[in-house]
Protein backbone atom coordinates (compact mmCIF):
# COMPACT_ATOMS: atom_id res chain seq x y z
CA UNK A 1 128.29 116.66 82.81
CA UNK A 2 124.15 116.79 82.56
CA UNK A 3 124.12 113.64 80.24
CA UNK A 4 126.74 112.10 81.86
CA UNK A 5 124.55 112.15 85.09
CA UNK A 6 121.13 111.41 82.75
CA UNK A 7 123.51 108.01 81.65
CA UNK A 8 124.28 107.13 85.33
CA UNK A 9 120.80 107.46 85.98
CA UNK A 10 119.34 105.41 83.32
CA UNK A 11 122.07 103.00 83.97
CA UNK A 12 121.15 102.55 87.63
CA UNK A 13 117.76 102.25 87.09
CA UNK A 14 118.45 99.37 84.43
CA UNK A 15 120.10 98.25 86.90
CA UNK A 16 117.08 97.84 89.58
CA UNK A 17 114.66 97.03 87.37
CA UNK A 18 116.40 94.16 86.36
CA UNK A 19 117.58 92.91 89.54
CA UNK A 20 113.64 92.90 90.70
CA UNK A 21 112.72 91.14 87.63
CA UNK A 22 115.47 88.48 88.63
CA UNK A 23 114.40 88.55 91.79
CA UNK A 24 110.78 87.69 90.92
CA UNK A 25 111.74 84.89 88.28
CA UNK A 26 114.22 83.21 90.99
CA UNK A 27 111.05 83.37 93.43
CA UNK A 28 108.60 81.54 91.26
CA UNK A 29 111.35 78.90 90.28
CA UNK A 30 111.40 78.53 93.82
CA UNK A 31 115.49 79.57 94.11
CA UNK A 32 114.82 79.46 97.79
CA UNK A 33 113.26 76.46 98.80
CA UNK A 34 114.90 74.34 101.58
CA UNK A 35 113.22 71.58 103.24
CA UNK A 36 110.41 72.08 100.46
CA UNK A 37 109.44 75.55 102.10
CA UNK A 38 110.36 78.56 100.09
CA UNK A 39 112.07 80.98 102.63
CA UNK A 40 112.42 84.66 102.52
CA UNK A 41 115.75 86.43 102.90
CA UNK A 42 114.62 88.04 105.87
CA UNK A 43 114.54 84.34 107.20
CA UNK A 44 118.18 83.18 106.07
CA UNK A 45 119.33 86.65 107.91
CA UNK A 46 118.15 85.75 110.90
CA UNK A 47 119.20 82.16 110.79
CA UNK A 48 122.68 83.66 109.48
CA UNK A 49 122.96 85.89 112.87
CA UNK A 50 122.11 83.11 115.29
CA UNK A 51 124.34 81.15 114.11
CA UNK A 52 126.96 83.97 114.52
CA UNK A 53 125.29 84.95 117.71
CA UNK A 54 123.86 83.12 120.07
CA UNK A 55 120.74 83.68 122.03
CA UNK A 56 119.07 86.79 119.97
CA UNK A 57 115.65 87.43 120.62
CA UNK A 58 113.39 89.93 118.60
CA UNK A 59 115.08 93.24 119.79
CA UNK A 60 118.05 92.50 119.18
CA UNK A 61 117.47 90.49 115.68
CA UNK A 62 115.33 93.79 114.87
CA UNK A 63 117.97 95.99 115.28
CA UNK A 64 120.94 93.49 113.49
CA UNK A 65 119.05 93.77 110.47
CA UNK A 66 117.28 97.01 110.67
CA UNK A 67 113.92 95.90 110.27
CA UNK A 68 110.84 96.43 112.38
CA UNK A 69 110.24 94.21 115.53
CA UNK A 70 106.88 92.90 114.06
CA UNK A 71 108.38 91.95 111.03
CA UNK A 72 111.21 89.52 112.83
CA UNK A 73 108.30 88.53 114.47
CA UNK A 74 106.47 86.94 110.99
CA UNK A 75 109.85 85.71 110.41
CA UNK A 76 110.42 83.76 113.33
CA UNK A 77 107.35 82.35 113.37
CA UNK A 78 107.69 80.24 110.35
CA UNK A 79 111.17 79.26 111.41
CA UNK A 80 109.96 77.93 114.72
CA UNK A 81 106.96 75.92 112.34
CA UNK A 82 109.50 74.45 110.38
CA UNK A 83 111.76 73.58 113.30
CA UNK A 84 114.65 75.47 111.98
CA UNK A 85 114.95 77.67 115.39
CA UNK A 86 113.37 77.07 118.67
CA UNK A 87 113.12 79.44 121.75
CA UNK A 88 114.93 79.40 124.85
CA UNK A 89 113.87 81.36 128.18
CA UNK A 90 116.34 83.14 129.79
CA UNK A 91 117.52 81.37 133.02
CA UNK A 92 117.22 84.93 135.21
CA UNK A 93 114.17 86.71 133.56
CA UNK A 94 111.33 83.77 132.42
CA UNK A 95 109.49 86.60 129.95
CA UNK A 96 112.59 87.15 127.60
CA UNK A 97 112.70 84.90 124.98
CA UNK A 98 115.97 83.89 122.80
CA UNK A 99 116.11 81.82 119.83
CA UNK A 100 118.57 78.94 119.25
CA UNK A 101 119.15 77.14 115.88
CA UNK A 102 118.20 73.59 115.82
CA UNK A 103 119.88 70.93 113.32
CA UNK A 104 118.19 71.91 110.52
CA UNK A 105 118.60 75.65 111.26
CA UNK A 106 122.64 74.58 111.11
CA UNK A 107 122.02 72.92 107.98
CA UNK A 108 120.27 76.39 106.90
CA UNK A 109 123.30 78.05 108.31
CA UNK A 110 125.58 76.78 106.30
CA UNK A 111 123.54 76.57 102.91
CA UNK A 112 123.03 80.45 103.45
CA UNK A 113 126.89 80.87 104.16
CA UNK A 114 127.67 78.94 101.20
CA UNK A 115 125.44 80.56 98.70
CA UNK A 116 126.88 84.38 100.60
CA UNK A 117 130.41 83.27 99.44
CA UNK A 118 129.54 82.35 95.82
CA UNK A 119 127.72 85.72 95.33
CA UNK A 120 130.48 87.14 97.10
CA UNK A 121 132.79 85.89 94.34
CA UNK A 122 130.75 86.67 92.02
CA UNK A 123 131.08 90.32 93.08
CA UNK A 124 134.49 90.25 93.60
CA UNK A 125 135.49 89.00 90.33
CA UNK A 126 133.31 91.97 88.87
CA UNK A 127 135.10 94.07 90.64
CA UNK A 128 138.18 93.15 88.40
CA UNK A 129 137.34 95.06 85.67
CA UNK A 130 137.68 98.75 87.67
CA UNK A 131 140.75 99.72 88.15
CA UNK A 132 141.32 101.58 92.22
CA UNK A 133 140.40 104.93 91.41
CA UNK A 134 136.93 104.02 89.60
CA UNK A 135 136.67 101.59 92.72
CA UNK A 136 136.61 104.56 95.01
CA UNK A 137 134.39 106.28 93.16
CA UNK A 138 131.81 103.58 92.75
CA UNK A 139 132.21 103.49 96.61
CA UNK A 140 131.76 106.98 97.05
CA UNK A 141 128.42 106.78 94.92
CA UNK A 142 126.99 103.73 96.96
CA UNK A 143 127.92 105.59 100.32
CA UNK A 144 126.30 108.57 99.06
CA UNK A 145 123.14 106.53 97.91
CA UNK A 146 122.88 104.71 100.77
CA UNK A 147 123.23 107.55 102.93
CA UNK A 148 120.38 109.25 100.79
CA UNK A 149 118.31 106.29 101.54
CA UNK A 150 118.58 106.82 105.13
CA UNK A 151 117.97 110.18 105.54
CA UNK A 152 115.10 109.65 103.09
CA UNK A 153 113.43 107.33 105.59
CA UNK A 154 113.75 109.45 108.52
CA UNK A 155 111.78 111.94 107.00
């Protein structure tokens, strides 16, 4: 069972270390340029939840993707730069601000959604090649791991 564990191990961090090195190559080929700026992924979440939701501001887009207030912040500025969002008061309290997508935050929108469903597929077709038990395992570990991760930064 020991070096069955020590292959898992290996195996996952294989894994990571290759995803990061993809990660990094598909940055400096500039994977994610639109509109000739190169946007982060924090950036095509939050353009992905307004278009879901509308009329987020930073609280709420903070706690939708579980990332610290000052870094929607960063995020939002650039969008509102590049025109992709823009802000909106709110009608009964002038201080809160919301943020709306514009045209070209749509366009985003929908390039982001498209490129979620091919990875998606991608994924699923993986999947294939597990048959249900092995499924629920692998689910098992990522709940597990994930959960670790949590706890981990609570500490």
């Amino acid at each position: 069972m020991e070096i069955t564990k020590k292959k898992v191990l290996k195996a996952l961090q294989e894994f990571i270390t290759t995803r990061e090195s993809l990660r990094r190559t598909e940055s400096s080929n500039n994977k994610n340029v639109l509109f000739g700026v190169s946007w982060t992924l924090t950036q095509f979440h939050i353009v992905a939840l307004l278009k879901e939701n509308e009329l987020m501001n930073n609280t709420t887009l903070a706690k939708e993707l579980n990332i610290s207030k000052p870094a929607v912040t960063k995020a939002t500025k650039k969008l509102l730069e590049k025109g992709i969002i823009r802000e909106k008061q709110n009608e009964g309290n002038k201080k809160e601000i919301f943020y709306v997508l514009t045209e070209k935050g749509e366009t985003m929108a929908a390039i982001h959604e498209k490129l979620h469903k091919e990875a998606e597929e991608k994924y699923l077709s993986l999947l294939d090649n597990f048959n249900k038990e092995q499924l629920e395992t692998i689910i098992l570990f990522l709940n597990t791991l994930t959960n670790h991760l949590k706890n981990e930064n609570m500490k």
